[in-house]
Protein backbone atom coordinates (compact mmCIF):
# COMPACT_ATOMS: atom_id res chain seq x y z
CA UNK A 1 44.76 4.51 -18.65
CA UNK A 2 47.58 6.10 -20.23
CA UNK A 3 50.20 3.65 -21.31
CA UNK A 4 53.63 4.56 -19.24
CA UNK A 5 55.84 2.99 -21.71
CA UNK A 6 58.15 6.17 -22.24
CA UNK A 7 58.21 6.89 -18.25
CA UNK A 8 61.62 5.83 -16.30
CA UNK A 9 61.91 4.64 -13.20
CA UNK A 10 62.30 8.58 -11.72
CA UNK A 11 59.13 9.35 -13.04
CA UNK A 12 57.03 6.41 -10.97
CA UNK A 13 56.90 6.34 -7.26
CA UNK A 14 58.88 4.22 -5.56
CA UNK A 15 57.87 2.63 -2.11
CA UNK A 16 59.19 0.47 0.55
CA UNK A 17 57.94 -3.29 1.99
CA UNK A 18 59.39 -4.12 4.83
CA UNK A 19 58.77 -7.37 6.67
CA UNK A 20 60.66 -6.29 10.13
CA UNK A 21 63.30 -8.76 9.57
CA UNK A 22 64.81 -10.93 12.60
CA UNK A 23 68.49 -11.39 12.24
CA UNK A 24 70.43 -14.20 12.76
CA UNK A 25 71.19 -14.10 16.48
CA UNK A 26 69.25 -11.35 17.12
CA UNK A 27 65.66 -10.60 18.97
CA UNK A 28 62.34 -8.29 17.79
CA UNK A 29 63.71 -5.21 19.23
CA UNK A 30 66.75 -4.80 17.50
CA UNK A 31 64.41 -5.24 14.39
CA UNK A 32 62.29 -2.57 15.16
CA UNK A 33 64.99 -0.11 15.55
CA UNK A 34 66.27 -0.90 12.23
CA UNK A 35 63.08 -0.34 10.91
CA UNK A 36 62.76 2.96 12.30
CA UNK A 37 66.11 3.48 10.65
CA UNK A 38 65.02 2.21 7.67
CA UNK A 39 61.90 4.34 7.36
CA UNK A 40 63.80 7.80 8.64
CA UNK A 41 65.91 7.37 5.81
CA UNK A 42 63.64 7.17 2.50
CA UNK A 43 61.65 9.32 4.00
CA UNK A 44 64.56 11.93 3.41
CA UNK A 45 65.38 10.04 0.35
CA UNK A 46 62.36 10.56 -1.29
CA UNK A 47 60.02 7.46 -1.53
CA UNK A 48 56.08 7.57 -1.09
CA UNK A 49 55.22 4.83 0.79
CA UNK A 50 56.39 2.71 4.19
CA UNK A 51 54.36 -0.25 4.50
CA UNK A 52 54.71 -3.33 6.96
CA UNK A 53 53.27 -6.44 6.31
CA UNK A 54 51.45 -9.33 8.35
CA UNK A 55 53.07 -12.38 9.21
CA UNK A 56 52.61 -15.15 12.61
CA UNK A 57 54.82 -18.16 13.59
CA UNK A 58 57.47 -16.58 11.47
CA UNK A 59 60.47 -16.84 13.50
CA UNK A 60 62.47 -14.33 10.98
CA UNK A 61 59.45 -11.88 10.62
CA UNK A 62 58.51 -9.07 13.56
CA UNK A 63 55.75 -7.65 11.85
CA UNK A 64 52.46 -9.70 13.31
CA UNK A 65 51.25 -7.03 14.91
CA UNK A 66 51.01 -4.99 12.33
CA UNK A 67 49.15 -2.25 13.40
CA UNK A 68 51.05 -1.67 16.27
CA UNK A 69 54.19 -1.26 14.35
CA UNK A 70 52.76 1.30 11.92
CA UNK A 71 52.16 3.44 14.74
CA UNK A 72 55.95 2.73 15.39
CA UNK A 73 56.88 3.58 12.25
CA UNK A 74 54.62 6.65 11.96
CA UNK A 75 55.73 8.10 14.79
CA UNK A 76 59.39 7.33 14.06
CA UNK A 77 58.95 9.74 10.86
CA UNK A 78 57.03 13.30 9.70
CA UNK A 79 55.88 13.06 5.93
CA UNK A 80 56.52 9.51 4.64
CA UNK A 81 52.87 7.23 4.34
CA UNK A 82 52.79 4.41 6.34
CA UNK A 83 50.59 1.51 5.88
CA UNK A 84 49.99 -2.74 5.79
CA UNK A 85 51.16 -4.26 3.11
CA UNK A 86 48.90 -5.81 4.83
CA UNK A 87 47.07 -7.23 7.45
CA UNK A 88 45.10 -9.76 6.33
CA UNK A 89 41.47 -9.46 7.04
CA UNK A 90 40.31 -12.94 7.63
CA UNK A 91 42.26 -13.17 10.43
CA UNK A 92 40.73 -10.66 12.62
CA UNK A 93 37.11 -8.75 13.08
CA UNK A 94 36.53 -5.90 10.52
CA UNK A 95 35.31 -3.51 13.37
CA UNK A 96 38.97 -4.32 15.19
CA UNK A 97 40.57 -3.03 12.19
CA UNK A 98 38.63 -0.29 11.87
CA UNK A 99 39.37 0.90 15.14
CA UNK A 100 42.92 0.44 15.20
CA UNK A 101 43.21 1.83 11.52
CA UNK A 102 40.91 4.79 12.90
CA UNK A 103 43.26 5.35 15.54
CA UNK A 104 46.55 5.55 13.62
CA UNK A 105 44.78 8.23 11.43
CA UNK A 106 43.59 10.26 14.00
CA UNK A 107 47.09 10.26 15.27
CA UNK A 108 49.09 10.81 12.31
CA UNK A 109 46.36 12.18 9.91
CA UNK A 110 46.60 12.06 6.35
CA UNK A 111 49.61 9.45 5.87
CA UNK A 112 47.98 6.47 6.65
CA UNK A 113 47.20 3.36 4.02
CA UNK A 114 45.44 0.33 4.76
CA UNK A 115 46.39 -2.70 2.60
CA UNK A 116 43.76 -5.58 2.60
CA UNK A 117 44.80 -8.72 1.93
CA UNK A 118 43.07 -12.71 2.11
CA UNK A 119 45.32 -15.25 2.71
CA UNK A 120 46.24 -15.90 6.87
CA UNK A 121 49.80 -14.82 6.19
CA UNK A 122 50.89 -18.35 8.11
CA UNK A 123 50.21 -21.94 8.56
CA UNK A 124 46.48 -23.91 9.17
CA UNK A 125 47.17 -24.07 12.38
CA UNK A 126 48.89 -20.52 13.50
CA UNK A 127 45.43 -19.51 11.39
CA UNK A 128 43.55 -21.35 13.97
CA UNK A 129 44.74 -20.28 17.13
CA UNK A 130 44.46 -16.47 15.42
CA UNK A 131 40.89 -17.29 14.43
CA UNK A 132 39.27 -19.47 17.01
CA UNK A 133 37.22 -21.21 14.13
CA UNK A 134 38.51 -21.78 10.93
CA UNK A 135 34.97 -20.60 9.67
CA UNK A 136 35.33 -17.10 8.79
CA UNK A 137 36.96 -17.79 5.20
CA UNK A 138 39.06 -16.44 2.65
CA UNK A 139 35.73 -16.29 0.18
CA UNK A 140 34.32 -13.89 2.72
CA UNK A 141 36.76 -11.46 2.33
CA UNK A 142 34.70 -9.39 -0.54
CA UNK A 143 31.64 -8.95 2.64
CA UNK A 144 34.16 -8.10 5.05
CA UNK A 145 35.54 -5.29 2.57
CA UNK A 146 32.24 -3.81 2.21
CA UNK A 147 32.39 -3.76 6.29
CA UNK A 148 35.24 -1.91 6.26
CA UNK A 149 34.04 0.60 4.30
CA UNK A 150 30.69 1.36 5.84
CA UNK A 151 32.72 1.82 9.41
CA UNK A 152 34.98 4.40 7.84
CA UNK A 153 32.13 6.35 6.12
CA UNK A 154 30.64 8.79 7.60
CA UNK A 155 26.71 7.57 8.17
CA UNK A 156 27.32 3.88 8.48
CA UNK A 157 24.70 1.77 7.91
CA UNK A 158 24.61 -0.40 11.20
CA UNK A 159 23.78 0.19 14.65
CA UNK A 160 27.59 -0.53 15.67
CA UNK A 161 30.36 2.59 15.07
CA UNK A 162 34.09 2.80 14.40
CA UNK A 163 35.09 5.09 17.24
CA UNK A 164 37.74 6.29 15.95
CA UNK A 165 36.99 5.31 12.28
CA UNK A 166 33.65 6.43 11.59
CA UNK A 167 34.14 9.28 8.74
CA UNK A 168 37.93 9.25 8.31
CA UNK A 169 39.33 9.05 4.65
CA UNK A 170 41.66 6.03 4.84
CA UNK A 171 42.81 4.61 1.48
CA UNK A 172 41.97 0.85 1.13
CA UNK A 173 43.77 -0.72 -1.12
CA UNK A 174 43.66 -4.57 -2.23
CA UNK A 175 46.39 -6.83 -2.44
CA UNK A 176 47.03 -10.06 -4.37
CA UNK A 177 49.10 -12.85 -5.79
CA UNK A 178 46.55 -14.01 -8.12
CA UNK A 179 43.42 -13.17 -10.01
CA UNK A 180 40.82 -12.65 -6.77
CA UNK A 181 41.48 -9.58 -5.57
CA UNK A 182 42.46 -8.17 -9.26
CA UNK A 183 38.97 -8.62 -9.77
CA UNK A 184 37.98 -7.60 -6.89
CA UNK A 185 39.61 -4.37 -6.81
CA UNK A 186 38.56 -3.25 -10.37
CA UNK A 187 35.24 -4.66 -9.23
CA UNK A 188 35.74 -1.78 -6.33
CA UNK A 189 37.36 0.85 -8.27
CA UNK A 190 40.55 0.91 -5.74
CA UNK A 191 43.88 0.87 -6.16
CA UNK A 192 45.41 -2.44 -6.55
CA UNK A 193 48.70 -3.97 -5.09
CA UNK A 194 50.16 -6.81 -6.71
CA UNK A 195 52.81 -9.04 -4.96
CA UNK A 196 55.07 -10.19 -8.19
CA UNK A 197 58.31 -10.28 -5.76
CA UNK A 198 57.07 -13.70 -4.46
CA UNK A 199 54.33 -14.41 -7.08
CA UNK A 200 56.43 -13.08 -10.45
CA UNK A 201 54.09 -15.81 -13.01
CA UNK A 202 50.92 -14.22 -12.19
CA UNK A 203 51.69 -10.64 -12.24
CA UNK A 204 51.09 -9.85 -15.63
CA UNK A 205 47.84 -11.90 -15.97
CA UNK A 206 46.56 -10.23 -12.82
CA UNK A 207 47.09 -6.86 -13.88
CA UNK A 208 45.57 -7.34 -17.51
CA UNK A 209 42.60 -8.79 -15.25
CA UNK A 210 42.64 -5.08 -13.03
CA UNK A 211 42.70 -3.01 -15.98
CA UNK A 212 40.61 -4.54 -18.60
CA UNK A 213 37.70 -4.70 -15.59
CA UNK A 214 38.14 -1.70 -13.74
CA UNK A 215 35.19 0.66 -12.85
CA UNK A 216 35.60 3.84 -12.11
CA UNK A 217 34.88 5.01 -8.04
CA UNK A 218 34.73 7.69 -5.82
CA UNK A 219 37.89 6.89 -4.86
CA UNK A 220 39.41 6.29 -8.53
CA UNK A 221 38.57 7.27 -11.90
CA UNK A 222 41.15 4.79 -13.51
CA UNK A 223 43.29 1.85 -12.40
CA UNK A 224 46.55 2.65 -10.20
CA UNK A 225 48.52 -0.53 -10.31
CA UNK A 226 51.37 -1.05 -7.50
CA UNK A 227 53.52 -3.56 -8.11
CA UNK A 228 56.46 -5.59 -5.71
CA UNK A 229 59.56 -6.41 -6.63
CA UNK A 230 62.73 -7.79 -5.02
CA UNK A 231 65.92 -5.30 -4.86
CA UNK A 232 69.41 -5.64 -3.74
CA UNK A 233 71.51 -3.13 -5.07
CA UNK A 234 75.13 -2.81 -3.86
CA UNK A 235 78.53 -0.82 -5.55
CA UNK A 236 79.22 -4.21 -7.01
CA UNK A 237 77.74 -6.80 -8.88
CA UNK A 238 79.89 -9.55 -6.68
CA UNK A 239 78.64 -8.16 -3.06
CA UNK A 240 74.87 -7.92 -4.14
CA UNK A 241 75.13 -11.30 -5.25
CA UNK A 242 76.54 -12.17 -2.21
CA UNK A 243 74.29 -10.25 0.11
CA UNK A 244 70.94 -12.06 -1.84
CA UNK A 245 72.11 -15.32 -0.50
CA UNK A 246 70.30 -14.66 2.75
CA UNK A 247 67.55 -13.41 0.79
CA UNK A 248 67.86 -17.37 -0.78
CA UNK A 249 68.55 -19.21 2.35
CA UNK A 250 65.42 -17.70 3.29
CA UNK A 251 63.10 -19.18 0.72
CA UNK A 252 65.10 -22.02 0.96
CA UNK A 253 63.99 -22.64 4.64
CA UNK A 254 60.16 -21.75 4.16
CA UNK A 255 60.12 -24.53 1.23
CA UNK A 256 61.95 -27.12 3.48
CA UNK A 257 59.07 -25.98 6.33
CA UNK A 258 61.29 -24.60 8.53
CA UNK A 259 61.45 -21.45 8.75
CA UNK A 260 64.29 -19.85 10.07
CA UNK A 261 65.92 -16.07 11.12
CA UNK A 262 67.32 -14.18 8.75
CA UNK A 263 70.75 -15.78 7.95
CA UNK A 264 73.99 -13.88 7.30
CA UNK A 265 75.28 -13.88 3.55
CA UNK A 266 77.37 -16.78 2.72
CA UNK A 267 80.27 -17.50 0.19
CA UNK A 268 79.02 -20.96 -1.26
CA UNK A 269 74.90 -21.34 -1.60
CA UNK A 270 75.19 -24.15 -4.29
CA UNK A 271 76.63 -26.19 -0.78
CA UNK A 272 73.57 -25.87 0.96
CA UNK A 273 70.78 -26.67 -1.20
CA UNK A 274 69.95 -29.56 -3.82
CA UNK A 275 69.47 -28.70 -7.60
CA UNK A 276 65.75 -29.14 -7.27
CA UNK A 277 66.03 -26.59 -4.45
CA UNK A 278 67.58 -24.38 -6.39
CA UNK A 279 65.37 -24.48 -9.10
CA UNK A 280 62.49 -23.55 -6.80
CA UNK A 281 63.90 -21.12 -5.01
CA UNK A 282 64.97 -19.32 -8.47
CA UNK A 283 61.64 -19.97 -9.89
CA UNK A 284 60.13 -17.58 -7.00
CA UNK A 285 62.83 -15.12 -6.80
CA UNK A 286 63.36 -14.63 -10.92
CA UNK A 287 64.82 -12.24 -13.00
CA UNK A 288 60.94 -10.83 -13.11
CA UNK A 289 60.89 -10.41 -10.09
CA UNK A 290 64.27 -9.79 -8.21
CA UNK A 291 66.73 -7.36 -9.57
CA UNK A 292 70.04 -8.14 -7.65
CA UNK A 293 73.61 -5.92 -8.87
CA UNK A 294 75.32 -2.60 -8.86
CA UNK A 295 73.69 0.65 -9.83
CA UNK A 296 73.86 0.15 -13.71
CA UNK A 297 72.34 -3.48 -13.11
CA UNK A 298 69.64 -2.37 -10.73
CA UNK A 299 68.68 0.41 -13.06
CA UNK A 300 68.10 -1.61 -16.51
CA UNK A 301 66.44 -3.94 -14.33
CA UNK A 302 63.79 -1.83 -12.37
CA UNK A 303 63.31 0.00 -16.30
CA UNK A 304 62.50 -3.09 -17.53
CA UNK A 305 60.29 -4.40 -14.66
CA UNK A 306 58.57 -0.97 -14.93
CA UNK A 307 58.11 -1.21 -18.69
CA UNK A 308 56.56 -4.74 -18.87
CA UNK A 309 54.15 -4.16 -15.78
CA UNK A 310 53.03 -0.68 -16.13
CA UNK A 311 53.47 0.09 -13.00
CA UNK A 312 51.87 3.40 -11.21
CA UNK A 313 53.80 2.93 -8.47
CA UNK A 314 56.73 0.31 -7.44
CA UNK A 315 57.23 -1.19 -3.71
CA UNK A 316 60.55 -2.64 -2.83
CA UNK A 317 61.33 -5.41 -0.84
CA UNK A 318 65.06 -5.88 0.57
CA UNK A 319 65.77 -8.62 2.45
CA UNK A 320 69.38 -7.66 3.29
CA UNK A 321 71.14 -8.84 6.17
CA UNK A 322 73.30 -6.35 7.43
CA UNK A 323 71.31 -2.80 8.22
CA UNK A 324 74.44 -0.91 6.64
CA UNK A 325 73.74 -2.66 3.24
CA UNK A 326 69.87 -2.62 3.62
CA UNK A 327 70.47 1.49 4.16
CA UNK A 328 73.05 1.70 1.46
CA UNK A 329 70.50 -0.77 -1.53
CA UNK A 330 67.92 1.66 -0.75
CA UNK A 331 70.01 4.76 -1.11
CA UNK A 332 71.69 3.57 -4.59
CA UNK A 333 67.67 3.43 -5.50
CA UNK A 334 67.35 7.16 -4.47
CA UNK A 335 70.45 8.08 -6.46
CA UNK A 336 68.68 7.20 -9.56
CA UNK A 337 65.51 8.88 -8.67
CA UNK A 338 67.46 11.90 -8.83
């Protein structure tokens, strides 16, 4: 793979994660209008990629039904992919996905992805009452990959068809926080998705895995590495810093088990969290990993972030509580592109 160490940040893709974020005081709807929003904007701004990802007993996340959403999405826009970022295959039957996966396609052909990932996306017992049975595993995922793919091909090997699914070209991609699905990927020869913006000590270690092991595929002849990161990009250093405080309070809640809504910036976080909290919360949302200022900031920090990881392609989350800023981070981000 060619190294991309002389590439800027214009000359690698730039995508969008979006976790359908509940406001503070407000309800599921509202959230999926502002995604809609979201998505009909960097489309005409330019990114590659839309992608929604799987969460349950999230009370500040709209996105568990993922698929549904995508469809949302899809049909919200004209050119812009849209895809999971990602539904999380233990949790449901490999034929389900299939089907619902076949249908989007059919229905929006061509701009479709369909991000794979292991973990439930929620807690033991959310996991539960999604499964049934806690016995279809996380160390089945690898089996249930190799499902997926003979449903979408076009002379599957088993008595029971995709319908719709059965011979569609949907892109699978594999997503991790760790090693597993590195491997697993190269393994595969598909492109790989790693999730530094929550996961930032891993991402390097995880890639080197993805690359050094990668066999070539049908699908690939050499790695394509997406990587997350954390973005909120205002005209000033001051308001970005004060807009990632909801971004903070947010972590902060999911570490004290209690999740929460999406709270509203506010003036004084050091007042609402103990040093030990702090240093938590900062060791998942690092300067690897989040890039938080005005344009100038934002753009020696995405260079750098592109530069150490090699990116292919970069996927943006902004947790940003007011839509107006959301709309305006991810426009700064398309002023540089240009």
């Amino acid at each position: 793979m060619s190294s991309i160490k002389h590439k800027t940040f214009q000359s690698v893709p730039l995508s969008v994660l979006d976790l359908a974020p509940i406001n503070e005081g407000s309800n599921p709807k509202q959230s999926f209008q502002n995604s809609a929003e979201l998505a009909q904007h960097v489309e005409k701004w330019g990114f590659n990629r839309f992608w929604l990802a799987e969460h349950h007993n999230m009370p500040g996340i709209a996105s568990s039904a993922t698929s549904v959403l995508i469809g949302h999405i899809a049909g919200a826009t004209n050119r812009i992919r849209v895809g999971s970022g990602g539904i999380m295959l233990p949790n449901h039957a490999t034929l389900v996905i299939a089907e619902q996966f076949g249908t989007l396609e059919s229905l929006y052909p061509g701009r479709i992805d369909l991000g794979l990932g292991r973990a439930p996306g929620t807690d033991q017992a959310t996991a539960y009452a999604l499964r049934r049975t806690l016995n279809s595993s996380p160390e089945e995922f690898p089996m249930q990959v190799n499902e997926l793919e003979d449903y979408f091909s076009e002379k599957p090997i088993t008595h029971v068809r995709a319908v719709p699914g059965e011979g569609l070209q949907i892109p699978i991609w594999l997503l991790g926080s760790s090693g597993f699905s590195a491997q697993l990927a190269a393994q595969k020869g598909l492109p790989f998705s790693f999730a530094s913006h929550f996961a930032p000590k891993n991402t390097i270690p995880a890639l080197n895995l993805y690359r050094d092991h990668f066999k070539s595929s049908e699908t690939l002849d050499k790695p394509y590495a997406m990587v997350g990161v954390n973005v909120i990009a205002a005209d000033t250093n001051e308001r970005a810093h004060w807009l990632a405080t909801s971004h903070q309070q947010q972590f902060l809640s999911l570490r004290r088990g209690e999740p929460t809504q999406l709270k509203p910036p506010i003036d004084h976080i050091d007042e609402v969290w103990s040093a030990e909290e702090r240093a938590a919360v900062e060791k998942s949302l690092n300067a690897r990993s989040t890039i938080v200022g005005d344009p100038e900031t934002v753009k020696k920090g995405l260079q750098d972030f592109i530069e150490e990881t090699r990116a292919d392609e970069v996927i943006i989350n902004s947790q940003i509580f007011h839509q107006k800023d959301r709309l305006r981070s991810y426009e700064i981000l398309a002023e540089m592109m240009e």
